[in-house]
Each structure stands twice: as structure tokens, then as C-alpha cells.
Protein backbone atom coordinates (compact mmCIF):
# COMPACT_ATOMS: atom_id res chain seq x y z
CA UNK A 1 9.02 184.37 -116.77
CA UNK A 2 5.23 185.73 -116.08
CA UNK A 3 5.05 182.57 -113.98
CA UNK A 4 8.33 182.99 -111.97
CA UNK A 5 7.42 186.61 -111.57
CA UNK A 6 4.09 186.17 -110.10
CA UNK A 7 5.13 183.56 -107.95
CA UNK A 8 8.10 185.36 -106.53
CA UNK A 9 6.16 188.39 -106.16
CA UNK A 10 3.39 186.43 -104.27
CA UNK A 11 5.72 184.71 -101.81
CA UNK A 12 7.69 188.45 -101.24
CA UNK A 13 4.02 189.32 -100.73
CA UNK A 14 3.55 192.03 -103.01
CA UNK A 15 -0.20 190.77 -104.16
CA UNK A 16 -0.80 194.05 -106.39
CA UNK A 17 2.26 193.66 -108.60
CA UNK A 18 1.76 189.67 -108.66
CA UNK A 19 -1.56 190.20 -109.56
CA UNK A 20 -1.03 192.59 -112.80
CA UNK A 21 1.78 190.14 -113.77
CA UNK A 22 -1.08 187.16 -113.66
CA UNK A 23 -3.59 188.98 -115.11
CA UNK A 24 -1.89 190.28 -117.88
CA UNK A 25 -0.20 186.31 -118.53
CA UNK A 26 -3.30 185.36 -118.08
CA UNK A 27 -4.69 187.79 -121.02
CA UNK A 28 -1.86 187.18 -123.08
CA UNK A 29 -1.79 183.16 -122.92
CA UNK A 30 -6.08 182.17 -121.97
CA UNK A 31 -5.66 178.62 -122.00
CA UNK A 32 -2.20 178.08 -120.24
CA UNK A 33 -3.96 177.22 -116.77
CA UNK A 34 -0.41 177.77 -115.05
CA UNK A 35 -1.78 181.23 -114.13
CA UNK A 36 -5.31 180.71 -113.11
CA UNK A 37 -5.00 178.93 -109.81
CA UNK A 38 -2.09 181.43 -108.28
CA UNK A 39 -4.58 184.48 -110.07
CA UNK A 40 -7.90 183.16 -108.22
CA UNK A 41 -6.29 183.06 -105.16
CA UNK A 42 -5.16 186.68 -105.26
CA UNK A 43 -8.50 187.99 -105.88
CA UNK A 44 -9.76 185.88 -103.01
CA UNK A 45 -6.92 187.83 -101.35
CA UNK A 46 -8.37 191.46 -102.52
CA UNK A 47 -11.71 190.42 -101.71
CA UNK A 48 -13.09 189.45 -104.86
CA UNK A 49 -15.18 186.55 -104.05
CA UNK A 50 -17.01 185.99 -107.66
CA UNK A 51 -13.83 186.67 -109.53
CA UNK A 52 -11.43 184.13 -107.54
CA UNK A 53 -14.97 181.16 -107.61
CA UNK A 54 -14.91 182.04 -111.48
CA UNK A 55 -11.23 181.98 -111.59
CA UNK A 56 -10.49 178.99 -109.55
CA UNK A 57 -13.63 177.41 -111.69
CA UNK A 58 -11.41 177.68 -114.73
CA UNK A 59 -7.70 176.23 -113.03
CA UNK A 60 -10.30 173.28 -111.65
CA UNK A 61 -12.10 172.53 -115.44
CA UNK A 62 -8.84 171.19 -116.02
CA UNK A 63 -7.36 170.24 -112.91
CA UNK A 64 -10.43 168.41 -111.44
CA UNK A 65 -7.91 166.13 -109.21
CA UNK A 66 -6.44 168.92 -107.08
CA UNK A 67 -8.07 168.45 -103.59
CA UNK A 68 -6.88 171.71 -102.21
CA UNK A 69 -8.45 173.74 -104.98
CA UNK A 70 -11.37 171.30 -104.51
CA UNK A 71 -11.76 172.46 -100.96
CA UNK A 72 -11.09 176.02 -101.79
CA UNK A 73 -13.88 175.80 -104.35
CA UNK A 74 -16.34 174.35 -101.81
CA UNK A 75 -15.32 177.38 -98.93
CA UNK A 76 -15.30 179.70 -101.47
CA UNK A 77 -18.62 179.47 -102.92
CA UNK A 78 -20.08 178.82 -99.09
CA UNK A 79 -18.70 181.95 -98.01
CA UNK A 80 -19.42 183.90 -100.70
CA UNK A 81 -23.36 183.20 -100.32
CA UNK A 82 -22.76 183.43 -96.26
CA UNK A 83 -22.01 186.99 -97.00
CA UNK A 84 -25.19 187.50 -99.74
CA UNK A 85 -23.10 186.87 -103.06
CA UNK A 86 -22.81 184.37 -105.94
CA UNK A 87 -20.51 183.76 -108.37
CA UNK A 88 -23.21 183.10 -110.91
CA UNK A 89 -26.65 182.12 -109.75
CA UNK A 90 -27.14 180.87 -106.15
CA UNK A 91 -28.34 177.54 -107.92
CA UNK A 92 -25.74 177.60 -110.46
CA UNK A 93 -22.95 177.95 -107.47
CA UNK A 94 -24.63 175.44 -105.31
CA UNK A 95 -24.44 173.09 -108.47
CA UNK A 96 -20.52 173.45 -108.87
CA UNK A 97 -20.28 173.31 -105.24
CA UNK A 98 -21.75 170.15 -105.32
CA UNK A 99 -19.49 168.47 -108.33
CA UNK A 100 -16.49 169.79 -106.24
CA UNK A 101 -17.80 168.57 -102.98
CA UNK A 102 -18.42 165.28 -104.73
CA UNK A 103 -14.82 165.26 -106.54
CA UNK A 104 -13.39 165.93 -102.65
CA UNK A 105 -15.09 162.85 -101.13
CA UNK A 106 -13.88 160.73 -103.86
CA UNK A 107 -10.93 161.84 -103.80
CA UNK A 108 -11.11 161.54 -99.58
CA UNK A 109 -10.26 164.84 -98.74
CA UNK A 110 -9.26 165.13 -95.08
CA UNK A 111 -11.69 167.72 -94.27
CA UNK A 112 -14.75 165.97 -95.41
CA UNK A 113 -17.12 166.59 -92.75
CA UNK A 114 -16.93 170.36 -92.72
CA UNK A 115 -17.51 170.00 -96.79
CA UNK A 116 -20.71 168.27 -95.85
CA UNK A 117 -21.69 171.02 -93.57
CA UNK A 118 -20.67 173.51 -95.93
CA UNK A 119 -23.13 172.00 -98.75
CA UNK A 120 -25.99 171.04 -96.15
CA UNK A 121 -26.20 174.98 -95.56
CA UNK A 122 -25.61 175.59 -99.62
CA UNK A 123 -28.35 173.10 -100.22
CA UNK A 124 -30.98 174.43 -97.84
CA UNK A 125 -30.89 177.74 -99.38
């Protein structure tokens, strides 16, 4: 139900309510990973940079096949040290970016080039 909910409240776009109804599923249940990719995208939504990276870190830990999250991971983590921030540790980040940059090519990702760009400008900082 916490999964129907969210979703339904998502799509209606009514991001606070869907986001207490993941986070509190998400409390309740830790390890069900149904909650953690819809949950790191609505703190992305609020602005949370470091919370959604962190979140969608967890959904991808065990879902290391999923090419959009892989490319969400990548912009994410760009963007968030574009704008002075880090999830962890700017090395840390640039590290994950890297595995999920790497997990993208293999799995060739149709936006490949602007992943390489992303982690030529991770990598020089």
C-alpha cells in the first residue's frame, strides 16, 4: 500500500505527502529497496542533493543494472559539486561517480559522451 500510495501521490504530484509516505516505508521496511529509488528522486525534487546521491546510492547497491539511475547517479553527483557540495567527500563522490559512469558504458548508455564530460570535470577537481 506505502508503495501504491507514494507512487500515486507522486504522479498526482503531491511530492510532500509522497515523500512522508516513502520515508516513513522506508523507516518501517530498510531493506525493501522498492522505496529508495522513487524516495531519492523526491529529495532531488526538494533540493536535497546529498540526501537523493545517498539515497539513490542505496536503490543502485542493489540495482547496479538500472541505466537511468546510473545516469542519474553520474548528474547527480556532477551537479551537486558544480554547485560546491558532496554527498560524502569530493573524492569519495568522484569514486562512486566513477563505478556508475563505468557501469553506464558497459551497460552502453545512450548518453555516454556527456557522462564522460561529466567525470572529466569530476576528475579534474
Amino acid at each position: 500500500i506505502y508503495e501504491w500510495l507514494g507512487e500515486t501521490l507522486m504522479r498526482s504530484r503531491n511530492f510532500s505527502e509522497a515523500r512522508s509516505v516513502l520515508e516513513e516505508a522506508a523507516q518501517k521496511w530498510p531493506a525493501d529497496q522498492r522505496f529508495t529509488k522513487p524516495l531519492a528522486y523526491l529529495y532531488a525534487t526538494f533540493g536535497q542533493g546529498p540526501e537523493a546521491v545517498r539515497t539513490l546510492s542505496r536503490y543502485l547497491s542493489s540495482n547496479s543494472t538500472d541505466v537511468d539511475a546510473l545516469f542519474l547517479g553520474v548528474s547527480w553527483i556532477y551537479e551537486l559539486h558544480q554547485a560546491g557540495g558532496a554527498a560524502q567527500t569530493p573524492a569519495e563522490d568522484a569514486k562512486l561517480a566513477r563505478q556508475y559512469a563505468t557501469a553506464y558504458e558497459k551497460a552502453k548508455g545512450p548518453r555516454t559522451a556527456l557522462v564522460r564530460q561529466w567525470m572529466d570535470a569530476l576528475e579534474k577537481k
